[in-house]
Protein backbone atom coordinates (compact mmCIF):
# COMPACT_ATOMS: atom_id res chain seq x y z
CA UNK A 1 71.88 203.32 175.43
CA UNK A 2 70.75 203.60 171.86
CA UNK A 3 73.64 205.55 171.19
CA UNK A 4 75.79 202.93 172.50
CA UNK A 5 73.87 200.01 170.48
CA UNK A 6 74.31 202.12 167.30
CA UNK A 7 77.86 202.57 167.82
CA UNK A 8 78.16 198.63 168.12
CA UNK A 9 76.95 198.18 164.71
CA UNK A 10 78.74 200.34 162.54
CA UNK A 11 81.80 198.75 164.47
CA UNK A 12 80.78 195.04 163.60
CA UNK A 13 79.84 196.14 160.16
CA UNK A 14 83.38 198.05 159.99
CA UNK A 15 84.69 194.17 161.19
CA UNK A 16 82.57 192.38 158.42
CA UNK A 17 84.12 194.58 155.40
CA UNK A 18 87.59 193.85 156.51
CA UNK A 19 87.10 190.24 157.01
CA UNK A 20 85.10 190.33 153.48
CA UNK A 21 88.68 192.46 152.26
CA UNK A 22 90.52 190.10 153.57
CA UNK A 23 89.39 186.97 151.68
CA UNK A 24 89.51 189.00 148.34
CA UNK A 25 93.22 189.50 149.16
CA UNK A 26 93.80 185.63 150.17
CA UNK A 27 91.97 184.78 146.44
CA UNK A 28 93.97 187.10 144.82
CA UNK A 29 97.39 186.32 146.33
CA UNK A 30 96.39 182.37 145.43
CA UNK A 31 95.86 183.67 141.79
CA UNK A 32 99.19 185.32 141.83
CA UNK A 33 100.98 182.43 142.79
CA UNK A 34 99.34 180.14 140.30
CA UNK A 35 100.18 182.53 137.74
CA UNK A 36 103.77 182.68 138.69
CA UNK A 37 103.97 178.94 138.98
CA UNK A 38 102.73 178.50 135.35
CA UNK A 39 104.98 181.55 134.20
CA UNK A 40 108.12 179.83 136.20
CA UNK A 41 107.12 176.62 134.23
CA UNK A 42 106.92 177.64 130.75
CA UNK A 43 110.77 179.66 131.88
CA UNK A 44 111.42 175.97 132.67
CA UNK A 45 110.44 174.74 129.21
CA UNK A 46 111.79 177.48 127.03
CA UNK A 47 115.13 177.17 128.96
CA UNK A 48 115.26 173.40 128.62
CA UNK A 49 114.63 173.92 124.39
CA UNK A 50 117.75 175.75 124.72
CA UNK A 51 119.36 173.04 126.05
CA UNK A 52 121.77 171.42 123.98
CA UNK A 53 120.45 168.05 124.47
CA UNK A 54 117.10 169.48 123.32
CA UNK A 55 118.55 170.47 120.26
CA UNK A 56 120.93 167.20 119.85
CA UNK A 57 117.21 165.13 120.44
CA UNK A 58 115.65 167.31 117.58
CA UNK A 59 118.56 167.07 115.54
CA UNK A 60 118.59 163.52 115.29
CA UNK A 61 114.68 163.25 114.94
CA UNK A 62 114.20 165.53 112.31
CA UNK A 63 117.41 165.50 110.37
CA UNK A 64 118.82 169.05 111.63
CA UNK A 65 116.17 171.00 110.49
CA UNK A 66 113.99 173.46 112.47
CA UNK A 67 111.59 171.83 114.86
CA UNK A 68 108.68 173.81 112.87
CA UNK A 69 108.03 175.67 110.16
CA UNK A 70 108.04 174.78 105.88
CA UNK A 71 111.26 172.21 106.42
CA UNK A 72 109.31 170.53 109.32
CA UNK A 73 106.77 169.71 106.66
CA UNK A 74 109.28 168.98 103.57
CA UNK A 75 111.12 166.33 106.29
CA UNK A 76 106.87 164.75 106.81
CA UNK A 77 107.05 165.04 103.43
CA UNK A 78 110.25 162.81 102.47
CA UNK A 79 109.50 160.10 104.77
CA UNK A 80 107.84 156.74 102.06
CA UNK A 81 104.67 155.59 103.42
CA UNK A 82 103.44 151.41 103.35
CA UNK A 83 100.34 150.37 100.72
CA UNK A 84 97.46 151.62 102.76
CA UNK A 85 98.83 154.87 103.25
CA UNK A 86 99.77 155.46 99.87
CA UNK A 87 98.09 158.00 97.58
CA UNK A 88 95.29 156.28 95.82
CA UNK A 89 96.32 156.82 92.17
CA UNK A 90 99.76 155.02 93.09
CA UNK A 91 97.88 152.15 94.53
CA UNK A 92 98.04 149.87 91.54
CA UNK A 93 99.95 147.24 92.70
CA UNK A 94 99.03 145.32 95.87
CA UNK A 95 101.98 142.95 95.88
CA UNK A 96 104.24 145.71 96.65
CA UNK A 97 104.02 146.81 100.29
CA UNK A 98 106.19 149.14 100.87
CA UNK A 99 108.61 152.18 99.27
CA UNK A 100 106.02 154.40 98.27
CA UNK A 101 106.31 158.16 97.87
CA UNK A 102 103.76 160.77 99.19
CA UNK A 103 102.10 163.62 96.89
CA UNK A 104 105.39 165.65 96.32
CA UNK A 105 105.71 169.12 95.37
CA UNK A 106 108.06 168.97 92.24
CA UNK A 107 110.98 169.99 93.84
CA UNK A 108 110.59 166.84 95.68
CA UNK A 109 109.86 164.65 93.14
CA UNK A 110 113.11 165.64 91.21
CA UNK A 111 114.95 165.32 94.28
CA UNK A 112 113.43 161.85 94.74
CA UNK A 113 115.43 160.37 91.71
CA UNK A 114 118.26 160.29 93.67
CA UNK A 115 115.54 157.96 96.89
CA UNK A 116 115.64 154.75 97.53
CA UNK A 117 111.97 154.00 96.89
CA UNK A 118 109.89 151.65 94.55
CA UNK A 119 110.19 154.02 91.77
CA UNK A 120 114.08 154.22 91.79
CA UNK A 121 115.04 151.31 89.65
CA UNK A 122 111.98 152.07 87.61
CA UNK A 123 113.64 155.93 87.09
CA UNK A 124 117.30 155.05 86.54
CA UNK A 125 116.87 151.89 84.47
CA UNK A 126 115.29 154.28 81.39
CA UNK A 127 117.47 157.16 82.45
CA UNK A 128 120.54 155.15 81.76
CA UNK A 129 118.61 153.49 78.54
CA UNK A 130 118.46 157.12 77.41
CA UNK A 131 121.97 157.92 78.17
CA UNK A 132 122.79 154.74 76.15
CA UNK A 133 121.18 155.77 73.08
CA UNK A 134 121.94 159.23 73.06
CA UNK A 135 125.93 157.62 72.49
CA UNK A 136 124.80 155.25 70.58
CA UNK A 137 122.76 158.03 68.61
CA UNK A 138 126.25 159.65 67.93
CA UNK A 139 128.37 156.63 66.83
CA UNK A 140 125.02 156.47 63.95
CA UNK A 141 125.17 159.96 62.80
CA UNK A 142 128.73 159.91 62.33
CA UNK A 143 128.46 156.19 60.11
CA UNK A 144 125.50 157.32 58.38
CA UNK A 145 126.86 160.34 57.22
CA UNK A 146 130.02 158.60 55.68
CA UNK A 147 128.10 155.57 54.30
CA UNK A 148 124.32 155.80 54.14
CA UNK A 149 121.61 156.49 51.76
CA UNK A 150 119.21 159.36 52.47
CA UNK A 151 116.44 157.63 52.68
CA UNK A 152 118.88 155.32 55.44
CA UNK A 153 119.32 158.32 57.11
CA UNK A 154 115.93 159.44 57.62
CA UNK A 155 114.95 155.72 58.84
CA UNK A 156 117.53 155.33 61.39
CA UNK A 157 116.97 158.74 62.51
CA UNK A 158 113.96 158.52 63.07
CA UNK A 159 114.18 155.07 64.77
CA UNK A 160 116.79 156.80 67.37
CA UNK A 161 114.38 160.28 67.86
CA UNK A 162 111.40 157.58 68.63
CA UNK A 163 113.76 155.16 71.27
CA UNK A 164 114.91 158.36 73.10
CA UNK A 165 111.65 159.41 73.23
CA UNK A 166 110.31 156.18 75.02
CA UNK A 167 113.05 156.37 77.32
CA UNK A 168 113.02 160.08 78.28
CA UNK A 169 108.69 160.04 78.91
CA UNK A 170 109.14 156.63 80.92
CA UNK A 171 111.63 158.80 82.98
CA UNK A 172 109.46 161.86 83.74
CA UNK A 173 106.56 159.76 84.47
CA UNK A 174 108.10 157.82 86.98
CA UNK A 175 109.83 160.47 88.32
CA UNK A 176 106.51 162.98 88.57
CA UNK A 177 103.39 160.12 88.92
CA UNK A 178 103.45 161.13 92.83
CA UNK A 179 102.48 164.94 92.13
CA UNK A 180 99.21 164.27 92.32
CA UNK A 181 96.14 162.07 90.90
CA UNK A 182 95.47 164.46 87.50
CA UNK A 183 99.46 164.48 87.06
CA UNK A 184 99.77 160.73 87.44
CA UNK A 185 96.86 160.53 84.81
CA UNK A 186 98.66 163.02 83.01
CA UNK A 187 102.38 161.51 82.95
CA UNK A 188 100.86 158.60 82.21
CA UNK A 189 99.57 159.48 78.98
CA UNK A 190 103.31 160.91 78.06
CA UNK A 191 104.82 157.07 78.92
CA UNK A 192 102.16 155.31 76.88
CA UNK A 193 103.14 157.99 74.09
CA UNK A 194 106.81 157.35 74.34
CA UNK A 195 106.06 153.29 73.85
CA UNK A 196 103.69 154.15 71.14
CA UNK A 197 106.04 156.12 69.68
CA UNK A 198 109.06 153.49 69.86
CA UNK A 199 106.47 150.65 68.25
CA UNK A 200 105.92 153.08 65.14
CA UNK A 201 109.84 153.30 64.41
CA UNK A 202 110.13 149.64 64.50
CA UNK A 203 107.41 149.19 62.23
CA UNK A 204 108.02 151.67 59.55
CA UNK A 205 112.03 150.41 59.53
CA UNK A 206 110.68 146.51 59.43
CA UNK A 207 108.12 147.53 56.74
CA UNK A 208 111.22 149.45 54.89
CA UNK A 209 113.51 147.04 54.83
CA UNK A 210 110.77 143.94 54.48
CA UNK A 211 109.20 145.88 51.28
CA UNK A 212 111.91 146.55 50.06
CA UNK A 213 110.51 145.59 46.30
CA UNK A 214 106.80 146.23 46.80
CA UNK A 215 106.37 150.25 47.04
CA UNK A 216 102.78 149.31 46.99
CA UNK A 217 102.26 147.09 50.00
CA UNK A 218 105.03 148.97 51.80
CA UNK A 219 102.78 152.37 51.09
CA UNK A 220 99.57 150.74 52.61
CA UNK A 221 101.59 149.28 55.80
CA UNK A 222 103.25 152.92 56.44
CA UNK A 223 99.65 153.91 55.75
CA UNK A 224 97.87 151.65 57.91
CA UNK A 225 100.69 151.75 60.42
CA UNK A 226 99.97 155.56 60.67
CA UNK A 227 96.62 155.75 61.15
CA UNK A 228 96.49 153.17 63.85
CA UNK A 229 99.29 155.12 65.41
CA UNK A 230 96.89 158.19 65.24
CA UNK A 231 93.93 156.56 66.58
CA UNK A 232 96.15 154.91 69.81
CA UNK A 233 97.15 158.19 70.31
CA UNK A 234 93.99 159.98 70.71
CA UNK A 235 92.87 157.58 73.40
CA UNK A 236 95.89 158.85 74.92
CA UNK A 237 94.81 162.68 75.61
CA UNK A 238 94.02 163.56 78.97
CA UNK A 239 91.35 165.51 78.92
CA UNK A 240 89.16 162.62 77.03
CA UNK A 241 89.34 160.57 80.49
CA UNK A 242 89.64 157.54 78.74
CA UNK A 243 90.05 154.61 81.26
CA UNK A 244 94.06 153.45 81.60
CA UNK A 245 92.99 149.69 80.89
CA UNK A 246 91.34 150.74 77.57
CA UNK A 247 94.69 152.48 76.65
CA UNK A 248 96.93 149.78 77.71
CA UNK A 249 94.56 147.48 75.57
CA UNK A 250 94.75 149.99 72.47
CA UNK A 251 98.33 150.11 72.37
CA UNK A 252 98.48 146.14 72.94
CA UNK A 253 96.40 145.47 70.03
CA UNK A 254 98.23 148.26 67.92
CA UNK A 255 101.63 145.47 69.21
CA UNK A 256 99.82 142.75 67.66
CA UNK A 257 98.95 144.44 64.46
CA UNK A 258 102.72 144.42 63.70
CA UNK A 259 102.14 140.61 63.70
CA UNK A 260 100.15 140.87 60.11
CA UNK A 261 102.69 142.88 57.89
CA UNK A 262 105.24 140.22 59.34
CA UNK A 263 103.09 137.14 58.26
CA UNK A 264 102.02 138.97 54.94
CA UNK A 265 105.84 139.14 54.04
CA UNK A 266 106.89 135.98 55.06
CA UNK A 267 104.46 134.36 52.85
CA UNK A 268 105.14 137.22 49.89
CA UNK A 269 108.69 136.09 50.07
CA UNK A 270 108.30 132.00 49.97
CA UNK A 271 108.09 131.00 53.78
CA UNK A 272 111.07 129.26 54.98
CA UNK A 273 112.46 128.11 51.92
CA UNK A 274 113.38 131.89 51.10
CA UNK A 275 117.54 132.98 52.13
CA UNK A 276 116.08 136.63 53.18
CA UNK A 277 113.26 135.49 55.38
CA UNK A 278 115.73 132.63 56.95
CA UNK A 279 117.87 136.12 57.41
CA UNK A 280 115.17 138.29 58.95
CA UNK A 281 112.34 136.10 60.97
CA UNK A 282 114.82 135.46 63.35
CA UNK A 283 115.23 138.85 64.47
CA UNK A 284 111.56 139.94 64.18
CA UNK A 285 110.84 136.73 66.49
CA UNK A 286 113.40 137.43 68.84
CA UNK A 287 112.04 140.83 69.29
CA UNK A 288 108.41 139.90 69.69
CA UNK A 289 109.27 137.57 71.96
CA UNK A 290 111.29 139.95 74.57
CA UNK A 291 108.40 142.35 74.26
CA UNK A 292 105.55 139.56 74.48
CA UNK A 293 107.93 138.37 77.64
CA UNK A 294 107.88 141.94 79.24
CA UNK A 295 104.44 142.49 78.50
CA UNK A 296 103.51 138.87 80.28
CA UNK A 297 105.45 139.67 83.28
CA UNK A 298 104.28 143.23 83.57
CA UNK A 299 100.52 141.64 82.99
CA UNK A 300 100.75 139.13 85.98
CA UNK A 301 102.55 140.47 88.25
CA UNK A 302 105.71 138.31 88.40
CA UNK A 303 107.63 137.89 90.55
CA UNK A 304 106.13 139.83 93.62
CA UNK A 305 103.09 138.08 93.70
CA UNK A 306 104.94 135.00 94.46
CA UNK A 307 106.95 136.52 97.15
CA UNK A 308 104.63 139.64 98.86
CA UNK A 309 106.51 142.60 100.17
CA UNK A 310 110.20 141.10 99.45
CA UNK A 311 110.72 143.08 96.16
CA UNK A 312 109.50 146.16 97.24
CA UNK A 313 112.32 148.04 96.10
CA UNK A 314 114.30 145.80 93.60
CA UNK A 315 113.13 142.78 91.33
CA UNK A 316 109.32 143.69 90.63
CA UNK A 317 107.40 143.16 87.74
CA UNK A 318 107.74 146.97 86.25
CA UNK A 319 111.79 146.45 87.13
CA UNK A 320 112.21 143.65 84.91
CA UNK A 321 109.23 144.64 82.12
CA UNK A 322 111.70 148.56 81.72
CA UNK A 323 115.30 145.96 81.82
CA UNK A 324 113.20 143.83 78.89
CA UNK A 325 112.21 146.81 77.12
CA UNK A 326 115.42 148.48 76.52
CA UNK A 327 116.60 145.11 75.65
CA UNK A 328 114.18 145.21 72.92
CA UNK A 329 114.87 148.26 71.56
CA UNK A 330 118.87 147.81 71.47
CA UNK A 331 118.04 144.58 69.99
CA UNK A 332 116.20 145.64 67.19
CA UNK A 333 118.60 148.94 66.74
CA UNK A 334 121.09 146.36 66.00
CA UNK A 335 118.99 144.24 63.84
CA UNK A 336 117.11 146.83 61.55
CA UNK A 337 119.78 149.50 61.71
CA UNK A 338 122.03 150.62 58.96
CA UNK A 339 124.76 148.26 60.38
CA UNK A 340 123.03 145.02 59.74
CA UNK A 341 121.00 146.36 56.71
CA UNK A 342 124.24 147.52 54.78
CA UNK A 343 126.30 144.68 53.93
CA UNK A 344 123.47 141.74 54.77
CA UNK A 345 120.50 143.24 53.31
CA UNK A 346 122.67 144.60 49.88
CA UNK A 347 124.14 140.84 49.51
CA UNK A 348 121.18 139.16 49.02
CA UNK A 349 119.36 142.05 46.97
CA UNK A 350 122.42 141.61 44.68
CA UNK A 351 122.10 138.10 44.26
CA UNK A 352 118.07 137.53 45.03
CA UNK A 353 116.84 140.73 44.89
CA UNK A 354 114.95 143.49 42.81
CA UNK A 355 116.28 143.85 39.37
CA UNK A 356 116.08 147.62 39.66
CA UNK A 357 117.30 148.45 42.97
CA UNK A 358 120.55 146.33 42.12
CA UNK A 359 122.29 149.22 41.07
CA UNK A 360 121.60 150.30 44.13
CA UNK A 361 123.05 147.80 45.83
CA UNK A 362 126.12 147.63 44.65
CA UNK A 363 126.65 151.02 45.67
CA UNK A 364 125.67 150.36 49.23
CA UNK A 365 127.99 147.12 49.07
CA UNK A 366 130.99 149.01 47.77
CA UNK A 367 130.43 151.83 50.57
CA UNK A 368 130.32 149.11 53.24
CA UNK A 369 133.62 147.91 52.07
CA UNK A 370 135.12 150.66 51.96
């Protein structure tokens, strides 16, 4: 009987381990087919990336480029981002909404010239100002080296070197202010040199020309001229992290100092009653005023403050202060160049003019006649 009752046991427990087996197969098996139902899915994905209207779909998304990797990021990287998601340094200007680049390696931000952004106009309008004088800058050489004093040729020269300068730093800065904040700061510094830079040739050439007669107030203007330049300029370098207002206000009051050699030789000359200030104020005027115009609308903000987010890319303040600019400068190329200095200025020396530099004179009026 016990032998019988033993035997029952081991058989029930023999029952227990295979129902206990059996389970752990049922789990597995369920774990197997879960695993080949995620494996069959992921088959399902790959196969359907292959598909060529997976590919057509990523094409047009991401401009044929591969759906990850370094061009993936360069395409993030080309798309122009609204005001609030610009780059704080380029956040200057609140009335323009839209256009504006992201912090671009430099590859980028050469290859950005050829955008249509907010900085386009800004780019090309100086770039073809450049181009400009660079002809113009050959049309001079070859007149002055035909017709012109040395001292003529020094001027002018100089007064082309400065322009092109302007032009060429107003370029780069626009083209590279969206590297990052220190560049921007940087780039900035180079613009701010270039316009420093074109003020200083068109106050040494009105001071040459104006002076003609007085080597000693025509000394103490180049003098005076130079230092300010000099002092402007050192509120300029980067690493003194001088605020951008007190620049822009440096090289604004270093405008405006131009203002007192021009009043000093109008009255040194007679005022209005005088033939060679009825000759030159005109042209000094005319260029103050397209500057003080520029600088005004540059200042307030005009016209995109009247009319938020609609000259974005076209028309904005900084567009028409760069067109006003290079008006300026062309202007007064053509007004205190050799050109209009030759013949005019020489006239009335002959007849009005400095007893000693007469001689002078008539050489210069014989060589413009000829």
């Amino acid at each position: 009987m016990m032998q019988n009752l033993a035997i029952l046991a081991d058989v029930q427990e023999i029952n227990h381990n295979k129902i206990d087996k059996g389970l752990c197969n049922d789990t597995n098996s369920h774990v197997s087919i879960n695993s080949n139902k995620k494996s069959q899915k992921e088959n399902k994905i790959n196969s359907l990336k292959e598909n060529d209207v997976f590919k057509k779909c990523q094409n047009e998304q991401y401009g044929n480029k591969s759906f990850d990797g370094e061009d993936y990021e360069y395409e993030k990287l080309r798309q122009l981002c609204s005001y609030d998601d610009a780059p704080v340094h380029l956040k200057h200007n609140p009335y323009i909404r839209d256009g504006y680049r992201k912090e671009l390696p430099t590859v980028l931000c050469i290859e950005s010239i050829f955008w249509w952004t907010n900085e386009t106009i800004n780019i090309w309008s100086h770039l073809f100002g450049w181009i400009l004088f660079l002809c113009i800058s050959y049309t001079d050489i070859k007149f002055l080296s035909e017709h012109a004093s040395y001292v003529d040729k020094i001027i002018v020269g100089c007064l082309l070197f400065c322009f092109q300068m302007c032009l060429i730093l107003s370029t780069v800065y626009h083209t590279f202010s969206c590297r990052s904040a220190k560049d921007y700061s940087c780039f900035l510094s180079f613009d701010l040199f270039g316009i420093a830079l074109s003020l200083l040739a068109i106050f040494i050439s009105g001071i040459y020309y104006a002076f003609w007669c007085q080597n000693t107030l025509r000394n103490f203007y180049v003098f005076s001229v130079c230092i300010i330049f000099t002092a402007a300029m050192i509120l300029q370098l980067p690493w003194l992290n001088i605020d951008d207002n007190v620049k822009m206000v440096a090289l604004l009051g270093w405008a405006i100092y131009g203002i007192v050699p021009t009043c000093h030789w109008y009255f040194e000359m007679g005022g209005t009653e005088s033939q060679m200030v009825q000759l030159f104020i005109p042209r000094v005027i005319g260029m103050y005023l397209l500057t003080g115009i520029a600088f005004l609308i540059y200042a307030a903000r005009i016209p995109e403050r009247w009319f938020v987010g609609k000259m974005d890319y076209f028309g904005h303040s900084h567009n028409w202060w760069h067109f006003l600019v290079l008006l300026a400068l062309y202007y007064w190329h053509n007004s205190a160049d050799v050109y209009f200095s030759g013949i005019m200025f020489a006239l009335y020396m002959i007849e009005n003019g400095c007893i000693e530099d007469r001689h002078k004179c008539y050489q210069l009026l014989y060589k413009e006649i000829q």
